[in-house]
Every structure is written in structure tokens, then in C-alpha cells.
C-alpha atoms as a PDB file:
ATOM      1  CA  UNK A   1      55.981 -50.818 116.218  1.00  0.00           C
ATOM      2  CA  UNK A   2      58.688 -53.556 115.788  1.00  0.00           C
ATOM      3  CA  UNK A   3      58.530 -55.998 112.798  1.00  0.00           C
ATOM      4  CA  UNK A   4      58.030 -59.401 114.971  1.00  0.00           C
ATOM      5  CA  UNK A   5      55.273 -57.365 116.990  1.00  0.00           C
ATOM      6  CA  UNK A   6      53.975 -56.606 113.870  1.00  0.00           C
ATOM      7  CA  UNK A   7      53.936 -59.744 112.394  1.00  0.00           C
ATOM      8  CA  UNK A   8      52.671 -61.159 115.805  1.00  0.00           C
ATOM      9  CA  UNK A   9      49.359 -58.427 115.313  1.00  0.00           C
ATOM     10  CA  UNK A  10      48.996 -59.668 111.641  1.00  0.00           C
ATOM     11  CA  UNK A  11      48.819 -63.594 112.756  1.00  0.00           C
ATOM     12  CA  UNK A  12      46.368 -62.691 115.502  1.00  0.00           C
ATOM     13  CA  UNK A  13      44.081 -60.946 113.062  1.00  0.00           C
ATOM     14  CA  UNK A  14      44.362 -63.510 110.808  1.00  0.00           C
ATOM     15  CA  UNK A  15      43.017 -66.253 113.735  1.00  0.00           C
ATOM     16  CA  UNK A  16      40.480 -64.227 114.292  1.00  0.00           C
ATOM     17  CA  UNK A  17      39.124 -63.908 111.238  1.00  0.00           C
ATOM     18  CA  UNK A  18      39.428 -67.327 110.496  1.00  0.00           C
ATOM     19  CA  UNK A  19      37.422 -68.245 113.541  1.00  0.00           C
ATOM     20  CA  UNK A  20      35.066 -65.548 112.760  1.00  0.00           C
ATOM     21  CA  UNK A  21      34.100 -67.297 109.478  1.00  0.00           C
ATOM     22  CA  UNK A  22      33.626 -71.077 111.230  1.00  0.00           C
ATOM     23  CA  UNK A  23      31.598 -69.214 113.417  1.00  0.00           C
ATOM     24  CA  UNK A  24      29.611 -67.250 111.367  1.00  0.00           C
ATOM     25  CA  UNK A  25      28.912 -70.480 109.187  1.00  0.00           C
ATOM     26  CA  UNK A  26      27.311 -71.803 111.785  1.00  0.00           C
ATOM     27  CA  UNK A  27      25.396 -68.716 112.585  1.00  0.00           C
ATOM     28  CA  UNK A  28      23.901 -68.539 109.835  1.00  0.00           C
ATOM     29  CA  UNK A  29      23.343 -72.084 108.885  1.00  0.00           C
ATOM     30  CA  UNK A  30      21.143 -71.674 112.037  1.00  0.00           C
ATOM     31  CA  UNK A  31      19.674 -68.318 111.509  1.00  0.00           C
ATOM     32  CA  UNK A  32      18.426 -70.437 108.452  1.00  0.00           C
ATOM     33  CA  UNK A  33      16.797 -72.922 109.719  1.00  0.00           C
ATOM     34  CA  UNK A  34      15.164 -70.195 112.168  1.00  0.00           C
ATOM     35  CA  UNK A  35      13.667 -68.583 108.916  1.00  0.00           C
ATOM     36  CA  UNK A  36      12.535 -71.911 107.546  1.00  0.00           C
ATOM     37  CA  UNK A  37      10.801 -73.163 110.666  1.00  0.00           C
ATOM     38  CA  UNK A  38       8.781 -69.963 110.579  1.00  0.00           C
ATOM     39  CA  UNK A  39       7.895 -69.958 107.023  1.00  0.00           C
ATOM     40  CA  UNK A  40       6.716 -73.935 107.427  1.00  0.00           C
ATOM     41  CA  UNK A  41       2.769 -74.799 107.124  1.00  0.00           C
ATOM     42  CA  UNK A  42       0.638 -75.272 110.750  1.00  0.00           C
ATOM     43  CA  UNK A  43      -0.336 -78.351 109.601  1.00  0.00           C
ATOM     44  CA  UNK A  44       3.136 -79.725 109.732  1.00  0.00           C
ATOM     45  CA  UNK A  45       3.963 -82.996 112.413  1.00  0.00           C
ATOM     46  CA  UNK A  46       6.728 -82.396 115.243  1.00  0.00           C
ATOM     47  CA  UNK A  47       8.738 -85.121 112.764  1.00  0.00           C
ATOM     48  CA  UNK A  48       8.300 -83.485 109.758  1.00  0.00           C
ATOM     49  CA  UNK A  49       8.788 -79.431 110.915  1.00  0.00           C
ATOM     50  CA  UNK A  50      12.213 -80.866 112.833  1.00  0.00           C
ATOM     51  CA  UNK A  51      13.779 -82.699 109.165  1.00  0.00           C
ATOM     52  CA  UNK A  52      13.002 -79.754 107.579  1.00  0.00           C
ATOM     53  CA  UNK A  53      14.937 -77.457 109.854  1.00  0.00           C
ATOM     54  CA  UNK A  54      17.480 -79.757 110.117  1.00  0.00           C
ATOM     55  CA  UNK A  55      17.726 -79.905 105.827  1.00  0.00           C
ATOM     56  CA  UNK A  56      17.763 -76.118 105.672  1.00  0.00           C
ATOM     57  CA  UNK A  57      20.709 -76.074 108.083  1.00  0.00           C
ATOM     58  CA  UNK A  58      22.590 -78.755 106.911  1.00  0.00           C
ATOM     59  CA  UNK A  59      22.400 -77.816 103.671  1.00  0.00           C
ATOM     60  CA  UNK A  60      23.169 -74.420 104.244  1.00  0.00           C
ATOM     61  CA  UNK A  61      26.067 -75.322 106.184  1.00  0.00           C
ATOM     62  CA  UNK A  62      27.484 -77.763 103.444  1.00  0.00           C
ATOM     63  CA  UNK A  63      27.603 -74.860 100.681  1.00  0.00           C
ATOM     64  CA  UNK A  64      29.396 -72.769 102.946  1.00  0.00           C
ATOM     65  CA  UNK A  65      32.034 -75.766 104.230  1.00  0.00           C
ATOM     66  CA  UNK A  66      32.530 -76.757 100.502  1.00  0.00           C
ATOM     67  CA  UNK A  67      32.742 -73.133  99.130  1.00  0.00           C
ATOM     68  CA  UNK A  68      35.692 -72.580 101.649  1.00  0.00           C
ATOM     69  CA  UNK A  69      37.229 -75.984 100.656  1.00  0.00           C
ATOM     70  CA  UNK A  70      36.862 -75.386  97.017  1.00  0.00           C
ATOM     71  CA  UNK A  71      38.220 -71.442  97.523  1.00  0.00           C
ATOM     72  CA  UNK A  72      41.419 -72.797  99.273  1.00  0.00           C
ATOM     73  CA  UNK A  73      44.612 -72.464  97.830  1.00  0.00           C
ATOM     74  CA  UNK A  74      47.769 -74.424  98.636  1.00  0.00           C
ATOM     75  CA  UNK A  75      49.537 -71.830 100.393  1.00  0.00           C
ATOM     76  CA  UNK A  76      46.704 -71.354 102.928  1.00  0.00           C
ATOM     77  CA  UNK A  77      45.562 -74.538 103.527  1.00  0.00           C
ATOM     78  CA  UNK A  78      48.072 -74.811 106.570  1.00  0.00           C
ATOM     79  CA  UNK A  79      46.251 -71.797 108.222  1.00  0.00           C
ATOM     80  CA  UNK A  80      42.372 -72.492 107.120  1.00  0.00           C
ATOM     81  CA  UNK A  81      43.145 -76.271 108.402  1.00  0.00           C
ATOM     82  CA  UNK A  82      44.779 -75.163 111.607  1.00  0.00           C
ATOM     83  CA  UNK A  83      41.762 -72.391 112.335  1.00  0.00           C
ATOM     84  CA  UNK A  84      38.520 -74.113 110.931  1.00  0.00           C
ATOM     85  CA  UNK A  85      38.941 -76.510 112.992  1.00  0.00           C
ATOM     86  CA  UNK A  86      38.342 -74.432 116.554  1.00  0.00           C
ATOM     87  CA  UNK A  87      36.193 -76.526 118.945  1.00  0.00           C
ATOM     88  CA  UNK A  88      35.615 -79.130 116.009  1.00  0.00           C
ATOM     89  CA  UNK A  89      36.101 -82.354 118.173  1.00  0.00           C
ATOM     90  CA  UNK A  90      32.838 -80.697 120.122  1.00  0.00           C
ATOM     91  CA  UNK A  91      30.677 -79.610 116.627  1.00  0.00           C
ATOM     92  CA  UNK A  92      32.007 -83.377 114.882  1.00  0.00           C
ATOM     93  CA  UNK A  93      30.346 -85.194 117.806  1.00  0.00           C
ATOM     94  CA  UNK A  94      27.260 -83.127 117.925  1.00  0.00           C
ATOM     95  CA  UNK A  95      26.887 -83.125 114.082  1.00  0.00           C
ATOM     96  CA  UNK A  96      27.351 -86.952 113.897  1.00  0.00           C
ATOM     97  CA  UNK A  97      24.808 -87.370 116.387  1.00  0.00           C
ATOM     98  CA  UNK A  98      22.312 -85.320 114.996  1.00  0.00           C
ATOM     99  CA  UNK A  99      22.915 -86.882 111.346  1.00  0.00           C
ATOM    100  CA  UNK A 100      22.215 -90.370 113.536  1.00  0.00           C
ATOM    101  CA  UNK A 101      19.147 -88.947 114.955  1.00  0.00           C
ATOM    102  CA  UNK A 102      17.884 -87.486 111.380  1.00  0.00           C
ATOM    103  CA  UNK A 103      17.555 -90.841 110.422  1.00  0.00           C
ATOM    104  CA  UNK A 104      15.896 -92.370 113.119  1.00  0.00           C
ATOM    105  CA  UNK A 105      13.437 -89.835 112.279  1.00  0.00           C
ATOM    106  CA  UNK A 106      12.996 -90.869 108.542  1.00  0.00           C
ATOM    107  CA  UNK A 107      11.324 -93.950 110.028  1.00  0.00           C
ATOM    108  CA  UNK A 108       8.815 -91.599 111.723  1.00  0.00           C
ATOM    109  CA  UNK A 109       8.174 -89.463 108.656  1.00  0.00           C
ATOM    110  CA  UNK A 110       7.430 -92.800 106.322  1.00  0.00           C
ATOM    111  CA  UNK A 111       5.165 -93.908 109.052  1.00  0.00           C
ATOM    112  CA  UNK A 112       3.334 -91.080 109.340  1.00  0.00           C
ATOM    113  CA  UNK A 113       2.858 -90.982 105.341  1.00  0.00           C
ATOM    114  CA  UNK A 114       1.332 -94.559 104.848  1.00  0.00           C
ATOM    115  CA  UNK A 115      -2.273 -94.669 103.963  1.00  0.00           C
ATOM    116  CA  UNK A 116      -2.485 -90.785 103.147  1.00  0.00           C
ATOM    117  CA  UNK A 117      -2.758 -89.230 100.089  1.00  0.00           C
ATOM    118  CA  UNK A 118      -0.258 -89.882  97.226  1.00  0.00           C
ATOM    119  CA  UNK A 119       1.435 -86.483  96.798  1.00  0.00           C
ATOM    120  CA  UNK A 120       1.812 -86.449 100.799  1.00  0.00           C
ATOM    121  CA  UNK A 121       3.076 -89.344 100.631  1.00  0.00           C
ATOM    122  CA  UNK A 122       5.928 -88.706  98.083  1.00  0.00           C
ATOM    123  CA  UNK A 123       6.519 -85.135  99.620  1.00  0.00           C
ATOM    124  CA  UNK A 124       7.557 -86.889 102.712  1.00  0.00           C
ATOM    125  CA  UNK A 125       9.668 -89.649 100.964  1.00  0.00           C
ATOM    126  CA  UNK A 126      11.799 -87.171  99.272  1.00  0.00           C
ATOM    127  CA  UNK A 127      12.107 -85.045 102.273  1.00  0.00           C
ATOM    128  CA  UNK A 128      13.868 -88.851 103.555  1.00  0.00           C
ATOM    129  CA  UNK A 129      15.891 -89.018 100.741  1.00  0.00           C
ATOM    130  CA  UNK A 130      16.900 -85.537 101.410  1.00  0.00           C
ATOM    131  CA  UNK A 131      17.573 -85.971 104.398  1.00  0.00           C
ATOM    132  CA  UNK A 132      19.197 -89.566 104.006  1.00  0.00           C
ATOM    133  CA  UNK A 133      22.157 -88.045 101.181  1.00  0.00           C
ATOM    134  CA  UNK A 134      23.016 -85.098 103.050  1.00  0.00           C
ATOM    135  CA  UNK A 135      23.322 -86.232 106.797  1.00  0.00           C
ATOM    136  CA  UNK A 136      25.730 -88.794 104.901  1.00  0.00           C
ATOM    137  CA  UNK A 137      27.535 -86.024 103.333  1.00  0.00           C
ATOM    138  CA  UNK A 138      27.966 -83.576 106.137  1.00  0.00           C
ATOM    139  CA  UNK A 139      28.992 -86.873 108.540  1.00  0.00           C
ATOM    140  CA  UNK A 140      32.470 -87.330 106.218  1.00  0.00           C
ATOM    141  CA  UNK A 141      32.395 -83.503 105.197  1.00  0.00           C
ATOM    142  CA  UNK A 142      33.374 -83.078 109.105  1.00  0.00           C
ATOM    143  CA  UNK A 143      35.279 -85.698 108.970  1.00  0.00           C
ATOM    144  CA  UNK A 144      37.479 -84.281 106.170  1.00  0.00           C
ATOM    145  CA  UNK A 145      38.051 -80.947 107.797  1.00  0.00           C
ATOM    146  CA  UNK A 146      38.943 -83.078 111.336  1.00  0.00           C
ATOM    147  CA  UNK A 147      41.462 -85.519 109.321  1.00  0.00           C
ATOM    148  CA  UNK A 148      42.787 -81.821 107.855  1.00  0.00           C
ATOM    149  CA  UNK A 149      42.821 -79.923 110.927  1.00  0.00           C
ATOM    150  CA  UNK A 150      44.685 -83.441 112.389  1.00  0.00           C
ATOM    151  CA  UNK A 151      47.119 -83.839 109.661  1.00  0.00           C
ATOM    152  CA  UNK A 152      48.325 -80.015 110.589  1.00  0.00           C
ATOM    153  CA  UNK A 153      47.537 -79.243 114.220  1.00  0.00           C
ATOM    154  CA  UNK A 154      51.751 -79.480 114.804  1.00  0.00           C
ATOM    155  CA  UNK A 155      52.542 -76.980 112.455  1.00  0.00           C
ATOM    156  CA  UNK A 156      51.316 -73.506 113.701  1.00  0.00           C
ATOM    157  CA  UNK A 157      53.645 -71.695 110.835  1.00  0.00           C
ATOM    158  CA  UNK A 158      53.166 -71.892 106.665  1.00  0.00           C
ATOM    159  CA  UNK A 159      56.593 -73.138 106.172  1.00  0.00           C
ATOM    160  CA  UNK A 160      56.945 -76.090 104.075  1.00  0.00           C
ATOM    161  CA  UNK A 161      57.623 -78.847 106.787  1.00  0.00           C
ATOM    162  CA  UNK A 162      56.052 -81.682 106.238  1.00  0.00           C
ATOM    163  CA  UNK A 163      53.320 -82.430 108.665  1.00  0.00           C
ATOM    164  CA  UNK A 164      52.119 -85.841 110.012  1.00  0.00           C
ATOM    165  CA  UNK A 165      49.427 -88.726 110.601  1.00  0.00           C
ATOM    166  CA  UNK A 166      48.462 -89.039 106.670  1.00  0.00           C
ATOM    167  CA  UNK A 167      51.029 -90.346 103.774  1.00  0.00           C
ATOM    168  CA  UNK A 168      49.606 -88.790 100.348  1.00  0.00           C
ATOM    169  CA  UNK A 169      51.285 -90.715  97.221  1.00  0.00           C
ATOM    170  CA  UNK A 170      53.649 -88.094  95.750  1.00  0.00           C
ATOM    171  CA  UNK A 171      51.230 -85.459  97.569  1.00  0.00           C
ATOM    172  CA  UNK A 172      53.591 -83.588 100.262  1.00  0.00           C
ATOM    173  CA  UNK A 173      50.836 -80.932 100.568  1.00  0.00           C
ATOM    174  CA  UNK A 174      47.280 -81.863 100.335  1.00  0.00           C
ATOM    175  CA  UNK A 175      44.280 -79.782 100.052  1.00  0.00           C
ATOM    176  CA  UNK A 176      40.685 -80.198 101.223  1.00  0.00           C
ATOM    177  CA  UNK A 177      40.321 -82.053  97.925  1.00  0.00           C
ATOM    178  CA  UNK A 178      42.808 -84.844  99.469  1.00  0.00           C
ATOM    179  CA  UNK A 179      40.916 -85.287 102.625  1.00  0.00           C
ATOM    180  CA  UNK A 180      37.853 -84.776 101.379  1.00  0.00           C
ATOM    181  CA  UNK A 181      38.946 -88.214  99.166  1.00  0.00           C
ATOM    182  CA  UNK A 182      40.196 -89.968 101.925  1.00  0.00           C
ATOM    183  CA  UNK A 183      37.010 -89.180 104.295  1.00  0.00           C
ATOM    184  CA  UNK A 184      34.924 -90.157 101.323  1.00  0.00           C
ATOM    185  CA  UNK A 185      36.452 -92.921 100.482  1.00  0.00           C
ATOM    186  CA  UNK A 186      36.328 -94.632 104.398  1.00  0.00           C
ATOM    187  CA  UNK A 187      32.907 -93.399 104.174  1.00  0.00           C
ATOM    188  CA  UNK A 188      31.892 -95.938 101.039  1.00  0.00           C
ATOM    189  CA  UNK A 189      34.196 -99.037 102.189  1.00  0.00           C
ATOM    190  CA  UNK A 190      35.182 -98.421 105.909  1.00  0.00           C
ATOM    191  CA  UNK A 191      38.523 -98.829 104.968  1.00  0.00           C
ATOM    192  CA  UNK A 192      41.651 -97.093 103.493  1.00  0.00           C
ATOM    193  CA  UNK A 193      42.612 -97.064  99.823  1.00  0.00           C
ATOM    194  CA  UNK A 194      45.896 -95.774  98.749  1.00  0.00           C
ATOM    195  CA  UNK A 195      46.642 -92.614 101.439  1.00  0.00           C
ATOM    196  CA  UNK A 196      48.320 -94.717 104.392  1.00  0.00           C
ATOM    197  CA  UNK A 197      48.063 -93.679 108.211  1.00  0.00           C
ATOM    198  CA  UNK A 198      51.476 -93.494 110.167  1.00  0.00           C
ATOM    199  CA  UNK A 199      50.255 -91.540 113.402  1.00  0.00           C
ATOM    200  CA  UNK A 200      48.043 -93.597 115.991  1.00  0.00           C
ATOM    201  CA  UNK A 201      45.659 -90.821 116.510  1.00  0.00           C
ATOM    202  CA  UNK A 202      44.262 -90.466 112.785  1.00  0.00           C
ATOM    203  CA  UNK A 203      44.194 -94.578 113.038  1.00  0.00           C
ATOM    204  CA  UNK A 204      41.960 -94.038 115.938  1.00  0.00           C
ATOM    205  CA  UNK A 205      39.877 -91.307 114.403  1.00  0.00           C
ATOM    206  CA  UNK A 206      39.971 -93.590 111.194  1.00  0.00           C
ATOM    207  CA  UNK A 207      39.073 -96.600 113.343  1.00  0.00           C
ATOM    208  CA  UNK A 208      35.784 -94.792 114.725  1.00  0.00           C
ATOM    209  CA  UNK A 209      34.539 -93.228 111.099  1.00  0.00           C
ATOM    210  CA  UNK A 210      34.770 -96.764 109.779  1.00  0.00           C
ATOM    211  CA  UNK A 211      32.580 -98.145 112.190  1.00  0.00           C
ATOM    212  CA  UNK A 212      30.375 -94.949 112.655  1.00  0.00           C
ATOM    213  CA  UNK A 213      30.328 -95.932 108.388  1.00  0.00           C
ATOM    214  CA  UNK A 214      29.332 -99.171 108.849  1.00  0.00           C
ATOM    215  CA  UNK A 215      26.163 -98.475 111.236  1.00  0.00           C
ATOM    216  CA  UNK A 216      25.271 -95.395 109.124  1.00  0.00           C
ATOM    217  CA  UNK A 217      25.330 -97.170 105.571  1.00  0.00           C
ATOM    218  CA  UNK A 218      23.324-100.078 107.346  1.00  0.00           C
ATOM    219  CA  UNK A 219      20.954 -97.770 108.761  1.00  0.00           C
ATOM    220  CA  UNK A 220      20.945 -95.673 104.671  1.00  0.00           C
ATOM    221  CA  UNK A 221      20.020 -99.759 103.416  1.00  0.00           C
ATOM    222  CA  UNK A 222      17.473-100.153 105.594  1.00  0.00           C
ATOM    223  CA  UNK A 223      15.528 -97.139 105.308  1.00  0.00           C
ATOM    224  CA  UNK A 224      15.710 -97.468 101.046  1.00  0.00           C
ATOM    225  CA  UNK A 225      13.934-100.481 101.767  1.00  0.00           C
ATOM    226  CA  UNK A 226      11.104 -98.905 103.391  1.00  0.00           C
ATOM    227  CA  UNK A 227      11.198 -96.026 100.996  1.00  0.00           C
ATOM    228  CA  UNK A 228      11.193 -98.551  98.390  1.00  0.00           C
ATOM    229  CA  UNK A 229       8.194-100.611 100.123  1.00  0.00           C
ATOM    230  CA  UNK A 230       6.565 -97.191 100.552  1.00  0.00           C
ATOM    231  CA  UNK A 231       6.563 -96.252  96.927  1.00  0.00           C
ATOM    232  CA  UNK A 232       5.137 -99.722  96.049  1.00  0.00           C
ATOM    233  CA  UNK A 233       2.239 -99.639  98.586  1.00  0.00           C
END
């Protein structure tokens, strides 16, 4: 075997394993929440059994994301951006909309809880809390690994060309760390601090997660309130 068809066999193993591990996050963030809807009491509501399977998963899913991002070292985060992000545009939509939907059904869950008995009652306003804090972080979590897997996508080899879309003070290679500040930080505000766009793509992308941002924090606001009114009734 030649050296370039060897190095060709090594980069196709190395794909493959990297898509193996976004997939088998999401395997077993799922397989998860399988296990937890079995283990949950009868005497569960629809509402309640669904947030609960939706925490176990989500959470599951956000140890394994920020174990990876946390792991990463410089010299890899070309290939883990370029490769964790396989069919993200697809899981970033469906993850945002579930995360949406999650709290829609808060308002279901503290409905269902007034007039009941007091520790029902504050079981099912921390399962909203729950529920509120991490569909927020897994929302810009995604986002993060999309801005990464964006700021990369044009660069398919681990030299040290500088990639696009994202201008990093005196950063010319950021880590999930960067992103993860930049997502964050669009998340709170809806806008951009210090790390400047120069690609009309991320401005788009940026454009929608500020106003995705917007609605979401809103919607976070509104349902403290009724958490709040809940706790005082």
C-alpha cells in the first residue's frame, strides 16, 4: 500500500469514527430517556412523563457534547468541528424546536399543579426550572458546535490556514471554549460583543439565534412569573 492511499485509509477512519461518536451521543441520549420513561410512576400526566424524558435526554446529551468540547485539543479542533457537525443543520432545527415546545409545556405542568398538594406542587415546579435552564443551554450549546462546524467547513485539512466567518481578537485558532462564548454571549444580549462576523452566512445564522434569543428569554420571563405566582399561591 502507497503512502497517500494510506493516508487516504487513515482520514476515512478517522470520519468515521468521528461520526460514530455524534451518532452514538445521540443514541444513547435516547436509549436514556427510553430507560427513564419506563422507570417513571403510572400515575404520571402525558405533560409531566414527556418533560421528564425530554430532561433525561437533554441532559444526557449535554454531558456528552460538553465532555467532547472540554476533551478537545487545539490540534483537533479542525477535524472534531468539521465531523460533529454531520447532518447538524437537520438535529439544530429539531433540537430548537423541541427546546420551544418544552416550554410550552411548562405552562401545562404549572397548571396541572395548582390546587394540589404542596410537595406535588414543588416537584413539578422544579421539574420547570429544570427544564427551563437546560432547553436554554442545549439551544446555544448547538449553536456553538454550528458557529464551529461554520467557522471550518472550508478547511477539510489540519493545516494552519486560517479559516473564515468569525474574527477572534488575537485568537487565530479557537476552540469550543471560543464559540461556546460567542453562542453564549448572543444567547444573553442577542447581540455580538467583541468576536466580529466577516462572512454573510454566520451573520445570517447570527441574525436568526438573536431573534430565536429574544422569543426564548421572553418566553424563560414569563414562565418565572408563573413559577413565581405558583410558589406564592
Amino acid at each position: 500500500m502507497t503512502l497517500p492511499q494510506k493516508n487516504i485509509r487513515i482520514k476515512v477512519k478517522d470520519k468515521l469514527s468521528h461520526r460514530w461518536r455524534v451518532r452514538s451521543r445521540l443514541i444513547l441520549s435516547t436509549l436514556f430517556s427510553l430507560i427513564v420513561s419506563f422507570l417513571l410512576p403510572v400515575w404520571f400526566s402525558l405533560s409531566t412523563k414527556i418533560l421528564c424524558v425530554w430532561n433525561a435526554g437533554m441532559i444526557s446529551f449535554l454531558v456528552s457534547t460538553w465532555a467532547l468540547m472540554i476533551q478537545a485539543q487545539p490540534k483537533t479542533m479542525r477535524r472534531n468541528a468539521q465531523s460533529q457537525d454531520e447532518g447538524r443543520l437537520v438535529i439544530l432545527s429539531l433540537v430548537t424546536a423541541a427546546a420551544c415546545a418544552s416550554i410550552l409545556a411548562i405552562a401545562f405542568i404549572l397548571r396541572e399543579a395548582k390546587g394540589k398538594d404542596i410537595s406535588i406542587v414543588i416537584f413539578h415546579i422544579v421539574l420547570a426550572v429544570v427544564t427551563i435552564i437546560g432547553s436554554w443551554l442545549l439551544v446555544h450549546t448547538i449553536f456553538a458546535m454550528h458557529y464551529a462546524h461554520e467557522y471550518y467547513q472550508d478547511h477539510q485539512t489540519q493545516s494552519d490556514c486560517k479559516a473564515g466567518g468569525l474574527d477572534f481578537p488575537e485568537d487565530i485558532e479557537p476552540d469550543y471554549w471560543d464559540f461556546l462564548y460567542f453562542s453564549f454571549v448572543i444567547g444573553m444580549t442577542s447581540q455580538v460583543s467583541d468576536v466580529q462576523i466577516t462572512s454573510r452566512s454566520l451573520r445570517r445564522l447570527s441574525l436568526l439565534h438573536g431573534i430565536l434569543s429574544f422569543f426564548f428569554n421572553t418566553a424563560i420571563v414569563a414562565m418565572s412569573i408563573n413559577i413565581i405566582a405558583g410558589l406564592i399561591q
